[in-house]
C-alpha atoms as a PDB file:
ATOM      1  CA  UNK A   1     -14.997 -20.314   9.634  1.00  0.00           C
ATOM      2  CA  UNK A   2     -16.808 -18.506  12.348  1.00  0.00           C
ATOM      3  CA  UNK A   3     -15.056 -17.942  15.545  1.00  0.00           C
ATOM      4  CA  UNK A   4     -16.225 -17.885  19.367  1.00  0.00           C
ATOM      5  CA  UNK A   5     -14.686 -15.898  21.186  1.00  0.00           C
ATOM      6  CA  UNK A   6     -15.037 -16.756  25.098  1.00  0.00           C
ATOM      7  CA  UNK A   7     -12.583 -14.778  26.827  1.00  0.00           C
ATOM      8  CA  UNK A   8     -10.121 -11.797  26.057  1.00  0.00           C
ATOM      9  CA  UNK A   9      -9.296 -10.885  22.145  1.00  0.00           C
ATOM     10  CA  UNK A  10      -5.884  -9.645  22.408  1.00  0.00           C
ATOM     11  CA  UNK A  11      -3.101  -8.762  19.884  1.00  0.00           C
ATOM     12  CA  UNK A  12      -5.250  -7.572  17.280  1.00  0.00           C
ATOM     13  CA  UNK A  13      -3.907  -3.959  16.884  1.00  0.00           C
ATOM     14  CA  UNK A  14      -0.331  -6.166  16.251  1.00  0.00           C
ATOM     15  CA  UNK A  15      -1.916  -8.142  13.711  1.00  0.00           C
ATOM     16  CA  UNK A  16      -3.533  -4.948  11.558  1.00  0.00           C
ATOM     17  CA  UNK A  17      -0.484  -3.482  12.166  1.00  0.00           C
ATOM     18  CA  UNK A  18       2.151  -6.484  10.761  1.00  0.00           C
ATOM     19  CA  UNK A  19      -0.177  -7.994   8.549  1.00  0.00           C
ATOM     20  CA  UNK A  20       0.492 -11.424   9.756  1.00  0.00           C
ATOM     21  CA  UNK A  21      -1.013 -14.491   8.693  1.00  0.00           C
ATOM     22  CA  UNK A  22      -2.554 -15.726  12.293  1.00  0.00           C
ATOM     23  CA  UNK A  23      -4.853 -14.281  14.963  1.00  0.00           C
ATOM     24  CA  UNK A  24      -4.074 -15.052  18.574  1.00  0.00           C
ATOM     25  CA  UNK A  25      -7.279 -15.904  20.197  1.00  0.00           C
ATOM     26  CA  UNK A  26      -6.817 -16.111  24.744  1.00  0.00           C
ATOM     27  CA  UNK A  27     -10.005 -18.417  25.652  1.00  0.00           C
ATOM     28  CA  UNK A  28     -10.971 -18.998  29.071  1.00  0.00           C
ATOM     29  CA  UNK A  29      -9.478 -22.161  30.112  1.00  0.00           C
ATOM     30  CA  UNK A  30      -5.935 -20.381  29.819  1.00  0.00           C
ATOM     31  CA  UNK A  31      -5.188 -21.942  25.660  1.00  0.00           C
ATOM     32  CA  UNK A  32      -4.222 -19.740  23.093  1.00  0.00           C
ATOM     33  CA  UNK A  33      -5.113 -20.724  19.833  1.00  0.00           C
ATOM     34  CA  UNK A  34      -3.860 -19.524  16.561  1.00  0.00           C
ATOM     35  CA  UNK A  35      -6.422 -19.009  13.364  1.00  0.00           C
ATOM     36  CA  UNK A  36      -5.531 -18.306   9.975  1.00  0.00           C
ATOM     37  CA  UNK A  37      -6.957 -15.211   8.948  1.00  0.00           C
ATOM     38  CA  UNK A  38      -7.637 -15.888   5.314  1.00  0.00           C
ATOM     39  CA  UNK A  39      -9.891 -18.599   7.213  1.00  0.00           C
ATOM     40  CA  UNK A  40     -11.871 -16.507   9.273  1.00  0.00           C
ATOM     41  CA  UNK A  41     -15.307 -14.771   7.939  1.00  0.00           C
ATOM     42  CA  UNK A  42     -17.181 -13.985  10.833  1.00  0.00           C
ATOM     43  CA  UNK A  43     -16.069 -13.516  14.838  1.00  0.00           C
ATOM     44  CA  UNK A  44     -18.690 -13.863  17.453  1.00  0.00           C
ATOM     45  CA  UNK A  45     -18.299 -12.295  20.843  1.00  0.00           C
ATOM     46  CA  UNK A  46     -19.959 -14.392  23.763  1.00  0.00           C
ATOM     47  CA  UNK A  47     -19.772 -11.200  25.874  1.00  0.00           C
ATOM     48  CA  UNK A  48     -19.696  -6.858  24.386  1.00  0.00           C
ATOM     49  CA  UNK A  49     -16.515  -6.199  23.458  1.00  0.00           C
ATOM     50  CA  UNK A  50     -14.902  -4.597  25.691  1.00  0.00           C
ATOM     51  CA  UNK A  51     -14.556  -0.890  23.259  1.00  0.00           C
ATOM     52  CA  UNK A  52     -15.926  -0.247  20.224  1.00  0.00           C
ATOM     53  CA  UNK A  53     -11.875   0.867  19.114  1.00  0.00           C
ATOM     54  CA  UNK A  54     -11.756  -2.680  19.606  1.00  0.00           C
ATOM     55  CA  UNK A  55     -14.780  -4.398  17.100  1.00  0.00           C
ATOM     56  CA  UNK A  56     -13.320  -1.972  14.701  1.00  0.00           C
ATOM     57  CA  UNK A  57     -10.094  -3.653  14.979  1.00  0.00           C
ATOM     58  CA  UNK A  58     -11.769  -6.684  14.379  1.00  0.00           C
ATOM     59  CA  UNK A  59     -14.178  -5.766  11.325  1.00  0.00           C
ATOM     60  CA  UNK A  60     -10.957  -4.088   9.880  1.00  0.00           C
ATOM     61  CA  UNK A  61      -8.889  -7.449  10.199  1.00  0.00           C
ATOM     62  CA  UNK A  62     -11.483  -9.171   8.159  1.00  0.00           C
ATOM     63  CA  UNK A  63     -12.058  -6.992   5.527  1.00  0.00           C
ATOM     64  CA  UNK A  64      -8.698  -5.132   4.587  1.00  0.00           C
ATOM     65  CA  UNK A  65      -6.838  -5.196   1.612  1.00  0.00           C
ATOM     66  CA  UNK A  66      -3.453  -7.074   2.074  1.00  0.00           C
ATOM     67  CA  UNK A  67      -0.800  -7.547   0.314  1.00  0.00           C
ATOM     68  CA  UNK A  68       2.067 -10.185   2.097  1.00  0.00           C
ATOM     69  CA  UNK A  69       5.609 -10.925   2.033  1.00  0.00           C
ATOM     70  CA  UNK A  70       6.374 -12.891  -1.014  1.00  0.00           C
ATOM     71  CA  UNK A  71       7.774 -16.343  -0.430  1.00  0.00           C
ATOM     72  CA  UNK A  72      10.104 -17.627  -1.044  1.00  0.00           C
ATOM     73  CA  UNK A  73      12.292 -14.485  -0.431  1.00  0.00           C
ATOM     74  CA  UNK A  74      14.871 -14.086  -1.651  1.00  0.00           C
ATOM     75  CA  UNK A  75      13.782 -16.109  -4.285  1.00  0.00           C
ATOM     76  CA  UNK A  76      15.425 -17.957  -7.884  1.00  0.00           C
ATOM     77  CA  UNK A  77      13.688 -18.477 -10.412  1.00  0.00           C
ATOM     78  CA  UNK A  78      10.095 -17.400  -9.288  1.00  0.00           C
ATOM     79  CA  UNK A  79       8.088 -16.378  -6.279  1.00  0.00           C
ATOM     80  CA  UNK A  80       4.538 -16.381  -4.861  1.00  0.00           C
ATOM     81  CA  UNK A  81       2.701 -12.624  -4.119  1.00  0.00           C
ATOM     82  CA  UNK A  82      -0.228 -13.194  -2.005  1.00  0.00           C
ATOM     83  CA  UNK A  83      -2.587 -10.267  -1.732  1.00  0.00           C
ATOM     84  CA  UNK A  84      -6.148  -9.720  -0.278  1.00  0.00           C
ATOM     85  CA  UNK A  85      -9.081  -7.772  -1.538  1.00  0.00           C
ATOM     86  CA  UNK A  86     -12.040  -6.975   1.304  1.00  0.00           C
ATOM     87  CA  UNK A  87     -14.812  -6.779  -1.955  1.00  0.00           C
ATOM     88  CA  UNK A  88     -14.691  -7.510  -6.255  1.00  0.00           C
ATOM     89  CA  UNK A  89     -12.517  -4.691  -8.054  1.00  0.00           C
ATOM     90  CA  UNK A  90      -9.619  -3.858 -10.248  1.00  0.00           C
ATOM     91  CA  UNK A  91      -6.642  -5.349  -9.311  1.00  0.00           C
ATOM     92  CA  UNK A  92      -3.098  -4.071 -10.717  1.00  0.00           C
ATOM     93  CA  UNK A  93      -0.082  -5.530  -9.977  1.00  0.00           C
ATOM     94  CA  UNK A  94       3.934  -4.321 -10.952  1.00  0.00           C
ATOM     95  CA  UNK A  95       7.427  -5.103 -10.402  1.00  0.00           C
ATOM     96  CA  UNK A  96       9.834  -2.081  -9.979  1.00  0.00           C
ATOM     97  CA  UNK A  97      13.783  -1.956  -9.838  1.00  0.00           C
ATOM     98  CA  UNK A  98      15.058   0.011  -7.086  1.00  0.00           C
ATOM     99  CA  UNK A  99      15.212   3.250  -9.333  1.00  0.00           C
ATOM    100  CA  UNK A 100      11.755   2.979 -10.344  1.00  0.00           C
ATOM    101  CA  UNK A 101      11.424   1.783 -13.416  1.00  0.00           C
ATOM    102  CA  UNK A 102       8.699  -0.645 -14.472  1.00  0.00           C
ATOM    103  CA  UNK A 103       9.672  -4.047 -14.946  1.00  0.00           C
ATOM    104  CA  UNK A 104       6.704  -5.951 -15.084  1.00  0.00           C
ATOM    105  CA  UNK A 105       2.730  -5.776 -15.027  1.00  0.00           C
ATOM    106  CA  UNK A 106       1.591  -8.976 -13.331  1.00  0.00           C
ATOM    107  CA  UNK A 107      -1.949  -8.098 -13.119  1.00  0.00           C
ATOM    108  CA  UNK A 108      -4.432  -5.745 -14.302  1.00  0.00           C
ATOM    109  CA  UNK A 109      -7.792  -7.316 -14.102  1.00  0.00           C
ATOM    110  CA  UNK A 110     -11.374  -7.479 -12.235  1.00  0.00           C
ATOM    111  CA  UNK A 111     -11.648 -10.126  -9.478  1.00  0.00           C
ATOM    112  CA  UNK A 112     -13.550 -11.235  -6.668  1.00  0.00           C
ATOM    113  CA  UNK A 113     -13.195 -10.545  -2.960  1.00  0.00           C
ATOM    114  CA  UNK A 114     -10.987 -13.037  -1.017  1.00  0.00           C
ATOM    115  CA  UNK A 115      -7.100 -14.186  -1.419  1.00  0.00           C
ATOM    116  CA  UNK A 116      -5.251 -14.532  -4.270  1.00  0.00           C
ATOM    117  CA  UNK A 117      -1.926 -15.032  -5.754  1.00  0.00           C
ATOM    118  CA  UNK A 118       0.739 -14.443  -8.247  1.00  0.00           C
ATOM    119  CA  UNK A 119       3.886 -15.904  -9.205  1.00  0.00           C
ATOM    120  CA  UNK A 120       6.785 -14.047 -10.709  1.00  0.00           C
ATOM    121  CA  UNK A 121       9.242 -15.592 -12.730  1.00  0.00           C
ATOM    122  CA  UNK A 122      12.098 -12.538 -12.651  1.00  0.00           C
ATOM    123  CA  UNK A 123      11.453 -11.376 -16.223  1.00  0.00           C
ATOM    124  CA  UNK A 124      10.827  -7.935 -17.733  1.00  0.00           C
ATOM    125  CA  UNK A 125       7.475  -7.274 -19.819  1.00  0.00           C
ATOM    126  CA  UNK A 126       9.783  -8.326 -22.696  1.00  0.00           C
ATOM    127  CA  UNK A 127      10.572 -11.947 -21.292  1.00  0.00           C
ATOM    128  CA  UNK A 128      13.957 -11.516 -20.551  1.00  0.00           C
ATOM    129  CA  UNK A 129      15.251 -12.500 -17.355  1.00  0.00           C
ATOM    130  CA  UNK A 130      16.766  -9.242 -14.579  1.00  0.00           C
ATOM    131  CA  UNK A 131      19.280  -9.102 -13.136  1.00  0.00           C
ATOM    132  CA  UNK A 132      20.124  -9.957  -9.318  1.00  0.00           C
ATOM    133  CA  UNK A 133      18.904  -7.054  -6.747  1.00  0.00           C
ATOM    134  CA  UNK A 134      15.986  -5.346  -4.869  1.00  0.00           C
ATOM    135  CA  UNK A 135      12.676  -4.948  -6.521  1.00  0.00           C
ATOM    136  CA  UNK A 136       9.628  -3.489  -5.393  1.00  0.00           C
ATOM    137  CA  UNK A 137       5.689  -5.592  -6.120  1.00  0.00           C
ATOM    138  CA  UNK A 138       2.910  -2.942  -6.323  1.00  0.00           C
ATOM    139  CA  UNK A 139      -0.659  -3.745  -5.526  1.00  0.00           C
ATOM    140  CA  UNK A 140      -3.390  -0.993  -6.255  1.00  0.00           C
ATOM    141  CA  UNK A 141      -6.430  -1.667  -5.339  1.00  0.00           C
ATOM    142  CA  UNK A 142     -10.053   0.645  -4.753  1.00  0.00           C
ATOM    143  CA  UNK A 143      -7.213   4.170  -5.160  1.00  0.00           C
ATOM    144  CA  UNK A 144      -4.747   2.484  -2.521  1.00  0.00           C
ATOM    145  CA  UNK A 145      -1.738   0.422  -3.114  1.00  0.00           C
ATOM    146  CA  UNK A 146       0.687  -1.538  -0.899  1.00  0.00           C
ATOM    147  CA  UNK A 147       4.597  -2.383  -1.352  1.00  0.00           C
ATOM    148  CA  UNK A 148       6.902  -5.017  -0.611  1.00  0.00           C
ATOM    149  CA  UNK A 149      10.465  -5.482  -1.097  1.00  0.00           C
ATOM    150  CA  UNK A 150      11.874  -8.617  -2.938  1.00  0.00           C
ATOM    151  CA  UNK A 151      14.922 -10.108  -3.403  1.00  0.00           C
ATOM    152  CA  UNK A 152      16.098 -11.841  -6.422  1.00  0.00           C
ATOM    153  CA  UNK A 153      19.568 -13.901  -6.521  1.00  0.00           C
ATOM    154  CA  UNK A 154      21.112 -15.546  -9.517  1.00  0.00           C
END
């Protein structure tokens, strides 16, 4: 999708920030309109923008690894990690309990830039089901990684 943008970019430091799903996008008849950013490839400005702080913020919302809140949370039986990759590289993705331990490797492969997802079923490498509580999904990705919290209930 390529986006024109005709008036004032705004809450784009919240969105790098929070990781959300949407860009808010002013235009100059007074709408706001909402884009999913998984959708977006390219954004044109129809004027300079107004810093260059703020086409960084903009190149960096495009092209960042992600990794979002897994849904449903909490979850029973399974649930859906979504994580994004800015270019093709190993991917790894664990489960943790809350003390640490390894429960699960999801993921340990090569893949393409873009979105992609995982579902966890709540089982241990050994395929038997944990117990209720806190764990912890791991993403690396290019020496970084990202965390989230999820919940599991029996």
């Amino acid at each position: 999708m390529k986006l024109l943008i005709v008036s004032v970019l705004f809450a784009v430091t919240s969105v790098c920030s929070a990781q959300t799903d949407s860009i808010f996008v002013g235009r100059a008849n007074g709408t706001i309109t909402a884009y999913a950013v998984s959708a977006i490839r390219e954004i044109t400005f129809s004027s300079l923008p107004t810093s260059v702080r703020e086409q960084e913020l903009v190149q960096n919302l495009l092209s960042s690894f992600a990794l979002r809140q897994n849904y449903p949370n909490p979850f029973n039986p399974t649930t859906t990690i979504q994580y994004q990759i800015p270019h093709s590289g190993e991917v790894s993705i664990t489960i943790y309990d809350i003390r640490g331990r390894l429960i699960r490797s999801l993921a340990n492969l090569i893949q393409q830039a873009g979105s992609h997802s995982v579902i966890w079923d709540a089982r241990d490498d050994a395929g038997i089901n944990v117990s209720s509580g806190s764990y912890f999904c791991r993403v690396d990705f290019d020496h970084s990684f990202l965390v989230k919290k999820l919940l599991f209930l029996k």
